[in-house]
PDB file of N, CA and C in Angstrom:
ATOM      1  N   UNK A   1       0.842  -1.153   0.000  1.00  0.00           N
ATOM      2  CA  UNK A   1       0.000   0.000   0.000  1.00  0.00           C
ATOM      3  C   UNK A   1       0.900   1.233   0.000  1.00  0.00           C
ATOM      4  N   UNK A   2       0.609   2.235  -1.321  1.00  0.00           N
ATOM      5  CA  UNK A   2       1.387   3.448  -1.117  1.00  0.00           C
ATOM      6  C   UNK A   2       0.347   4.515  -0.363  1.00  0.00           C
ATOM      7  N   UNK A   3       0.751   5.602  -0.378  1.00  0.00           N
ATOM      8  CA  UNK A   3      -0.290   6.677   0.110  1.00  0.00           C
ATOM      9  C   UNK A   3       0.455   8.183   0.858  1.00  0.00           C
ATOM     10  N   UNK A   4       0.028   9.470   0.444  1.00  0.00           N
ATOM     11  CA  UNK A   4       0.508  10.256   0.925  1.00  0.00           C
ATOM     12  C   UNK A   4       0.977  10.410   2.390  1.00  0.00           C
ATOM     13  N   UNK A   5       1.447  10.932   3.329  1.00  0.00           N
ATOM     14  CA  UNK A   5       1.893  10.791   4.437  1.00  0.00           C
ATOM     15  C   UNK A   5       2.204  12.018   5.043  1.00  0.00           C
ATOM     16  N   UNK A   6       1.655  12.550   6.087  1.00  0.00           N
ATOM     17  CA  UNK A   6       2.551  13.600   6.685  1.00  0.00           C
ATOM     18  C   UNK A   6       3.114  13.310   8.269  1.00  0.00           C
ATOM     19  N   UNK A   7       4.099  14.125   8.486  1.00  0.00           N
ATOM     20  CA  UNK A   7       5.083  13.300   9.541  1.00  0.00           C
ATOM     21  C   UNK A   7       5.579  14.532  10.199  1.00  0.00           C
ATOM     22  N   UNK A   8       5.139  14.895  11.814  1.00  0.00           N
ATOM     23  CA  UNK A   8       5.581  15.664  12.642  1.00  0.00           C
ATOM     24  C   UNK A   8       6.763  15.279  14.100  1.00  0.00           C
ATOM     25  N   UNK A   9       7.438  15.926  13.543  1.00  0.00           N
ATOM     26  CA  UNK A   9       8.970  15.338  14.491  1.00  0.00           C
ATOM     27  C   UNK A   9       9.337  16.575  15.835  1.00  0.00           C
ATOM     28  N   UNK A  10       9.425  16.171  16.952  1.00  0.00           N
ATOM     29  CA  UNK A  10       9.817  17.276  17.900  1.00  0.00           C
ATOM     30  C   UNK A  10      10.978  16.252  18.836  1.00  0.00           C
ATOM     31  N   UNK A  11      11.928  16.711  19.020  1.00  0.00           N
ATOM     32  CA  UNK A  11      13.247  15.831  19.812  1.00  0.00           C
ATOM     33  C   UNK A  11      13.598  16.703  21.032  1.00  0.00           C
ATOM     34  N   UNK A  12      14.029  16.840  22.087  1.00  0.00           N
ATOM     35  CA  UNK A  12      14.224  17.552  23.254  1.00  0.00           C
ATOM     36  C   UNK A  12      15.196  16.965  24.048  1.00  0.00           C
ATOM     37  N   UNK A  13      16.518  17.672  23.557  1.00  0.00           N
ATOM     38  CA  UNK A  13      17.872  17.300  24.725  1.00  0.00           C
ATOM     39  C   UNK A  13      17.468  17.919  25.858  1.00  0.00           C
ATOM     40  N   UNK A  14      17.897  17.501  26.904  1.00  0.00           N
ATOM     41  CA  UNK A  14      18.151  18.359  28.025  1.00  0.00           C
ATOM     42  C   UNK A  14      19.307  18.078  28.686  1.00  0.00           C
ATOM     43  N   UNK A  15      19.942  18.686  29.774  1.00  0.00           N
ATOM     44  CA  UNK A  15      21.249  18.539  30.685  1.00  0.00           C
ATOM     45  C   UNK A  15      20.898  18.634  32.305  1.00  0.00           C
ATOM     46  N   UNK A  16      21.026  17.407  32.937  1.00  0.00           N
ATOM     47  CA  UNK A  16      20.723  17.852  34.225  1.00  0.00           C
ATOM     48  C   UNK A  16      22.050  17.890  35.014  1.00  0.00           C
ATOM     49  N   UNK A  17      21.813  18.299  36.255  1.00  0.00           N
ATOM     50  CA  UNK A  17      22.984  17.789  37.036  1.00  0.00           C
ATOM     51  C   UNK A  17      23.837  19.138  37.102  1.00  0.00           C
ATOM     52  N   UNK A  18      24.727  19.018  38.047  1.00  0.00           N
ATOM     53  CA  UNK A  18      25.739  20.020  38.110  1.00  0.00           C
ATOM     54  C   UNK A  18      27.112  20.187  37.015  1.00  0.00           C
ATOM     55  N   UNK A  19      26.828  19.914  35.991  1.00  0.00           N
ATOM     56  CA  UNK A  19      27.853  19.836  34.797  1.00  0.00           C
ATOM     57  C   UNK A  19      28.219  20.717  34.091  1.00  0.00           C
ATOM     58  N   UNK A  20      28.188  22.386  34.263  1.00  0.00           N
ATOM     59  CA  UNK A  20      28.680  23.355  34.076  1.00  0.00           C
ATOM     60  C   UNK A  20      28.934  23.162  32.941  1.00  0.00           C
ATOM     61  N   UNK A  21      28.042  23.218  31.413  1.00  0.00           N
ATOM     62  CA  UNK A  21      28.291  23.044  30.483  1.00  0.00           C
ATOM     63  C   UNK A  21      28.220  24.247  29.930  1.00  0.00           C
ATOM     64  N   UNK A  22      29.173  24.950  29.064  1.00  0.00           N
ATOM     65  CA  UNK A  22      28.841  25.913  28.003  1.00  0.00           C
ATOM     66  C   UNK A  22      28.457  26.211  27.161  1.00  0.00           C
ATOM     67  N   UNK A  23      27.904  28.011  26.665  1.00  0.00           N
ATOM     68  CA  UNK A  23      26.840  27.547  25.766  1.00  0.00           C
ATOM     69  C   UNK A  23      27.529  27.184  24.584  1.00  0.00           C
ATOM     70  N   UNK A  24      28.541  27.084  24.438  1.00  0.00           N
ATOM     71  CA  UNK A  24      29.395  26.531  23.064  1.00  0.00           C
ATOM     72  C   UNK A  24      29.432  25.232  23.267  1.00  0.00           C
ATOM     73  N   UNK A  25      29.565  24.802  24.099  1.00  0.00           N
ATOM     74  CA  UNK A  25      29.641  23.207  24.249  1.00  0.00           C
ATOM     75  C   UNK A  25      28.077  22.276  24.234  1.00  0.00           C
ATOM     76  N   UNK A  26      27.115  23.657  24.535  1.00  0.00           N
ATOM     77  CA  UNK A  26      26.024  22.754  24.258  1.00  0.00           C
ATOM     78  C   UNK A  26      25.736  22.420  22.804  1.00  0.00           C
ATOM     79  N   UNK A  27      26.124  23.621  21.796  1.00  0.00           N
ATOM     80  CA  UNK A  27      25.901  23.544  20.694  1.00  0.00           C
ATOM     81  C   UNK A  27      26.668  22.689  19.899  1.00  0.00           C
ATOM     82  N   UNK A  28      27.532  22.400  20.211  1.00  0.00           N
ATOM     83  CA  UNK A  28      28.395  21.111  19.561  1.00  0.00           C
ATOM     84  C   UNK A  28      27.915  19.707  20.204  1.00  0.00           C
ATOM     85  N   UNK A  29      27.175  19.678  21.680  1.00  0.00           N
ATOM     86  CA  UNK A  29      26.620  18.463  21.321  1.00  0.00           C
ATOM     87  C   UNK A  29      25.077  18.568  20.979  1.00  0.00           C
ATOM     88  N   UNK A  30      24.589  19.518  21.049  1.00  0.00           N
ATOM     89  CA  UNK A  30      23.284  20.026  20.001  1.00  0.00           C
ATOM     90  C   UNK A  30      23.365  18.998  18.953  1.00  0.00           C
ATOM     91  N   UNK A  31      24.374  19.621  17.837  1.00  0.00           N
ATOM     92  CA  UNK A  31      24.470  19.270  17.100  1.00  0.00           C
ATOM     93  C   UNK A  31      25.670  17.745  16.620  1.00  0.00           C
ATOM     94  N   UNK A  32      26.138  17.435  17.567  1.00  0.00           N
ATOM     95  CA  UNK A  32      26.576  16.189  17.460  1.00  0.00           C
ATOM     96  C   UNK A  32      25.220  15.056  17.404  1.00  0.00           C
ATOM     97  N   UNK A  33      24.284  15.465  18.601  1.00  0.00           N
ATOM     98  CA  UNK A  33      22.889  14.439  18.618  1.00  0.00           C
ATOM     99  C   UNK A  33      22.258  14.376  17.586  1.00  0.00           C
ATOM    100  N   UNK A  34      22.023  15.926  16.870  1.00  0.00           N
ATOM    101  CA  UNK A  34      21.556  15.536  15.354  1.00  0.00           C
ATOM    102  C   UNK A  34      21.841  15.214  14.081  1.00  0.00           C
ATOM    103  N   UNK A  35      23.234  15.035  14.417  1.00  0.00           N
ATOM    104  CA  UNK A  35      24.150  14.366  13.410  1.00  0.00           C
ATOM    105  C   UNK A  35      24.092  12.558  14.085  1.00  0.00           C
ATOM    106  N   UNK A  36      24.008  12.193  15.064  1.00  0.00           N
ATOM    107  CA  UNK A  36      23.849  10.621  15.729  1.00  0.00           C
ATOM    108  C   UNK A  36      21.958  10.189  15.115  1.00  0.00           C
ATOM    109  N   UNK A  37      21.275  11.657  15.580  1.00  0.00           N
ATOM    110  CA  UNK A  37      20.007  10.662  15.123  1.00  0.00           C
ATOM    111  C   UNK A  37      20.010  10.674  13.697  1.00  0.00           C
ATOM    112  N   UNK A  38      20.046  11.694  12.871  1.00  0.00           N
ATOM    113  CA  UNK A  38      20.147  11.578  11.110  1.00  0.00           C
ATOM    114  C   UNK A  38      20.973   9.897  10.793  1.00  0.00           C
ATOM    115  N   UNK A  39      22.156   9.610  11.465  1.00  0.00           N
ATOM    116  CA  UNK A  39      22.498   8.335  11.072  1.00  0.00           C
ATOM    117  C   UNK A  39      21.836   7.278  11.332  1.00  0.00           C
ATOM    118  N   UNK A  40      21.178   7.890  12.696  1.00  0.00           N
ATOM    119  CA  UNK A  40      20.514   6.030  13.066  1.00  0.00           C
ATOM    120  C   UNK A  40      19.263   6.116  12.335  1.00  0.00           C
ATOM    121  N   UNK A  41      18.830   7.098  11.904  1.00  0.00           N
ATOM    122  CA  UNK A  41      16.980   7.280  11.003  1.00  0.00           C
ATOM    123  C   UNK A  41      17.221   7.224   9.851  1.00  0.00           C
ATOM    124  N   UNK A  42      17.021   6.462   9.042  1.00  0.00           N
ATOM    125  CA  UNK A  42      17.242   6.370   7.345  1.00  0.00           C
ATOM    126  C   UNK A  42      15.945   7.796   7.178  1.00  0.00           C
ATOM    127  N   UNK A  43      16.488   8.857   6.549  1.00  0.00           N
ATOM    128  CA  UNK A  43      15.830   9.900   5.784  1.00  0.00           C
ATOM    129  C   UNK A  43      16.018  11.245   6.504  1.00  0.00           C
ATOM    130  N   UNK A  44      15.950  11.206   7.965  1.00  0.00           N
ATOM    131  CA  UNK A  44      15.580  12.328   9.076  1.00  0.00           C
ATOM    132  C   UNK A  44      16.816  13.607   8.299  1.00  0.00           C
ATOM    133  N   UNK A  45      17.864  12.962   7.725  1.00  0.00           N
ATOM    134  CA  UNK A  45      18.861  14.217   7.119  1.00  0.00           C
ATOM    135  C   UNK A  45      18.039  14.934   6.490  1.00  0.00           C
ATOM    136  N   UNK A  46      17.364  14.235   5.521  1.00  0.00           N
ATOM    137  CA  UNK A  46      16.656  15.283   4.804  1.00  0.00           C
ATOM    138  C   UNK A  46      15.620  16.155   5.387  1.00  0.00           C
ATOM    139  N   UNK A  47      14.460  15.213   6.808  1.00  0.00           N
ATOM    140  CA  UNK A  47      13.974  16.135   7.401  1.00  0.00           C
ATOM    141  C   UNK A  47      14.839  17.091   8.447  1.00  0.00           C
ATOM    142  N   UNK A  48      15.730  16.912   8.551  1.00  0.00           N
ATOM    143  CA  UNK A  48      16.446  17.931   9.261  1.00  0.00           C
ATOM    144  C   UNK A  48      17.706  18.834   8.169  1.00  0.00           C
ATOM    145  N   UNK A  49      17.320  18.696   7.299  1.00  0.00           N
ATOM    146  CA  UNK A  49      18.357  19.596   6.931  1.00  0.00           C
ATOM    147  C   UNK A  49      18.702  20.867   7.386  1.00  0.00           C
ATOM    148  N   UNK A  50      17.453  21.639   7.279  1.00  0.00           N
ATOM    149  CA  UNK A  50      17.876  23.017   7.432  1.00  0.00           C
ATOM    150  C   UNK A  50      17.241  23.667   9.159  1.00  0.00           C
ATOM    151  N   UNK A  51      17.356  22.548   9.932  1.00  0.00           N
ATOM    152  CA  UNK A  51      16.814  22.540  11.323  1.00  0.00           C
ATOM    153  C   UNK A  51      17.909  22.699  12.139  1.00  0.00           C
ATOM    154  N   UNK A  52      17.912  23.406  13.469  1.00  0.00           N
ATOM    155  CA  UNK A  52      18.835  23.190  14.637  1.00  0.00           C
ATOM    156  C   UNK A  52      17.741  23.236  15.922  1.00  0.00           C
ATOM    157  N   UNK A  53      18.577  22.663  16.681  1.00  0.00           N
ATOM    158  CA  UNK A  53      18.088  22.952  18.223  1.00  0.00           C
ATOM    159  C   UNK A  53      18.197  24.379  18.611  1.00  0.00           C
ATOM    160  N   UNK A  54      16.616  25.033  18.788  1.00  0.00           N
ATOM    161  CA  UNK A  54      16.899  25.693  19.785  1.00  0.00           C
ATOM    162  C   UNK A  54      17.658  26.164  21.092  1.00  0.00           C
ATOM    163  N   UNK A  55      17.195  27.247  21.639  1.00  0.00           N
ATOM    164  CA  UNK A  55      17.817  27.365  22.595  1.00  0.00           C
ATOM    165  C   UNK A  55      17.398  26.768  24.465  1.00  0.00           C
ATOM    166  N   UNK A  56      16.606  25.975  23.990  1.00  0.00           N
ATOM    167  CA  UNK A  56      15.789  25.097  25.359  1.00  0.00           C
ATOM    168  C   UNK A  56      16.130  23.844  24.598  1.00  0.00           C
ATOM    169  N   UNK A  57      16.995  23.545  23.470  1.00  0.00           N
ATOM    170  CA  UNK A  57      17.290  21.985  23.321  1.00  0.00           C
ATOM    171  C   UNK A  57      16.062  21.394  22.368  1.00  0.00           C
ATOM    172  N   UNK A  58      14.974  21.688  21.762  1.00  0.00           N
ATOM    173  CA  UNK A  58      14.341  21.397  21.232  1.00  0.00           C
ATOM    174  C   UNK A  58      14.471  21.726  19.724  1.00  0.00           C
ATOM    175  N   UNK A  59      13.815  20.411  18.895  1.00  0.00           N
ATOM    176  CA  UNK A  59      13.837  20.284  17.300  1.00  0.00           C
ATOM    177  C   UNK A  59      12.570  19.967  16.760  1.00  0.00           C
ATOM    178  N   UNK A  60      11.961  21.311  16.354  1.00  0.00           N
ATOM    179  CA  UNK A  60      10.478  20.345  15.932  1.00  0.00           C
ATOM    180  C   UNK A  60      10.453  20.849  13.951  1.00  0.00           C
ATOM    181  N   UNK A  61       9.633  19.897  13.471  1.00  0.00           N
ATOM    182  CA  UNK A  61       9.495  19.634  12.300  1.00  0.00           C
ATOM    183  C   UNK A  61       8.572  19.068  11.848  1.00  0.00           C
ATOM    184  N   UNK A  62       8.046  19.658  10.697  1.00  0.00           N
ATOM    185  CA  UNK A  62       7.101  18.607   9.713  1.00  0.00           C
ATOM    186  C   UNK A  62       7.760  18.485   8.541  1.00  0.00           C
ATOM    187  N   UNK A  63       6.759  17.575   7.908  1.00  0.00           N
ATOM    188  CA  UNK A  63       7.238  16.989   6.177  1.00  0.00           C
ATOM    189  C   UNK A  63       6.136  16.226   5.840  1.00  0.00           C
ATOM    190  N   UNK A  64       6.044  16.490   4.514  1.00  0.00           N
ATOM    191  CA  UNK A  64       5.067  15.878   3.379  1.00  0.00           C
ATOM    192  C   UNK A  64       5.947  14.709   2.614  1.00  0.00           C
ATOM    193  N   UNK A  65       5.021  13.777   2.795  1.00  0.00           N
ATOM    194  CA  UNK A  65       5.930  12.806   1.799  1.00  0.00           C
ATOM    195  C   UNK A  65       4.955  11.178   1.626  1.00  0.00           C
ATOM    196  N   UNK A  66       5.531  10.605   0.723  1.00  0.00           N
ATOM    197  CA  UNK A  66       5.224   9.525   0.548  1.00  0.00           C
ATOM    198  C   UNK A  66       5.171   8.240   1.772  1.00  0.00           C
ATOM    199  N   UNK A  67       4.138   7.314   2.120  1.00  0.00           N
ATOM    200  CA  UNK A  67       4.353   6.195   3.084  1.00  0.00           C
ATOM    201  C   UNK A  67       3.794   4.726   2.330  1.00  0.00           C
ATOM    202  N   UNK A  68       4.699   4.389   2.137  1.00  0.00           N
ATOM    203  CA  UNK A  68       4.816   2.714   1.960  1.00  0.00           C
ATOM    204  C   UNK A  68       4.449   1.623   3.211  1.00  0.00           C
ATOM    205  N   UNK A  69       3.985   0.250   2.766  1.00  0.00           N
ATOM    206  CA  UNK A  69       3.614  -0.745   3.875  1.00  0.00           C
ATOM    207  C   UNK A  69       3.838  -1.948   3.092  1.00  0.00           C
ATOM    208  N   UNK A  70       4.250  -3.240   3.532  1.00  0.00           N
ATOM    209  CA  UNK A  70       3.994  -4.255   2.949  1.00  0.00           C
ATOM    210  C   UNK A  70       3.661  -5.281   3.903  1.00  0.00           C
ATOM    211  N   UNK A  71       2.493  -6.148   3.561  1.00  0.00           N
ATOM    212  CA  UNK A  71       2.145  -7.054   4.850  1.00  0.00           C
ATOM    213  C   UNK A  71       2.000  -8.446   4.030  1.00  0.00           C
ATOM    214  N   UNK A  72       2.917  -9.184   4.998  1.00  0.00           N
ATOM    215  CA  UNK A  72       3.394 -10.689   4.562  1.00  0.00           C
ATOM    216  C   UNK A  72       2.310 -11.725   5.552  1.00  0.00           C
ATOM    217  N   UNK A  73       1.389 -12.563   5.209  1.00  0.00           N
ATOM    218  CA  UNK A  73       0.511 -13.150   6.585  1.00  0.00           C
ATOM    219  C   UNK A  73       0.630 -14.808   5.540  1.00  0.00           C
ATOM    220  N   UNK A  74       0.049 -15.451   6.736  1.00  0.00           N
ATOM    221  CA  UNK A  74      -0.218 -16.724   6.350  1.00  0.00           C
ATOM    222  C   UNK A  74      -1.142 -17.432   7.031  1.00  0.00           C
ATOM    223  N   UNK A  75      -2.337 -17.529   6.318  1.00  0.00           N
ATOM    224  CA  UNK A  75      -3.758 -18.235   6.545  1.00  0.00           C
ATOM    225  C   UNK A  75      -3.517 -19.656   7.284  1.00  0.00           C
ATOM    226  N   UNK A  76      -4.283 -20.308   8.430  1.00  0.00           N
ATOM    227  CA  UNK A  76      -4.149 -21.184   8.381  1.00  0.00           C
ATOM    228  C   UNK A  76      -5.325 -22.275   8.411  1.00  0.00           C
TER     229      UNK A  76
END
């Protein structure tokens, strides 16, 4: 089954703890996490291309696109 698809994405780092992180250092692992999830998600590069984390750590997004299914069963 093909069929149009739309797809809303929101991701939310946060930092707890006493770890005195900077705001330069958050942004490099900002963006290290969305360089880790783009690899582990086949496509999310493309929904994230032109996206960054805010400044509360949050990534939200939509996209239009195509959704595929295939269902394998066996009667018995």
């Amino acid at each position: 089954m093909v069929g149009p698809g739309v797809g809303f994405y929101k991701y939310k780092a946060s930092f707890t703890g006493d770890v005195g992180i900077s705001a330069a250092n958050k942004e490099q692992l900002y963006e290290a996490l969305k360089q880790r999830i783009t690899q582990r998600f086949p496509g999310m590069n493309f929904v994230f291309s032109d996206k960054s984390f805010d400044a509360d750590g949050v990534i939200k997004t939509s996209d239009v696109g195509y959704r595929y299914i295939i269902h394998i069963g066996y009667a018995f």
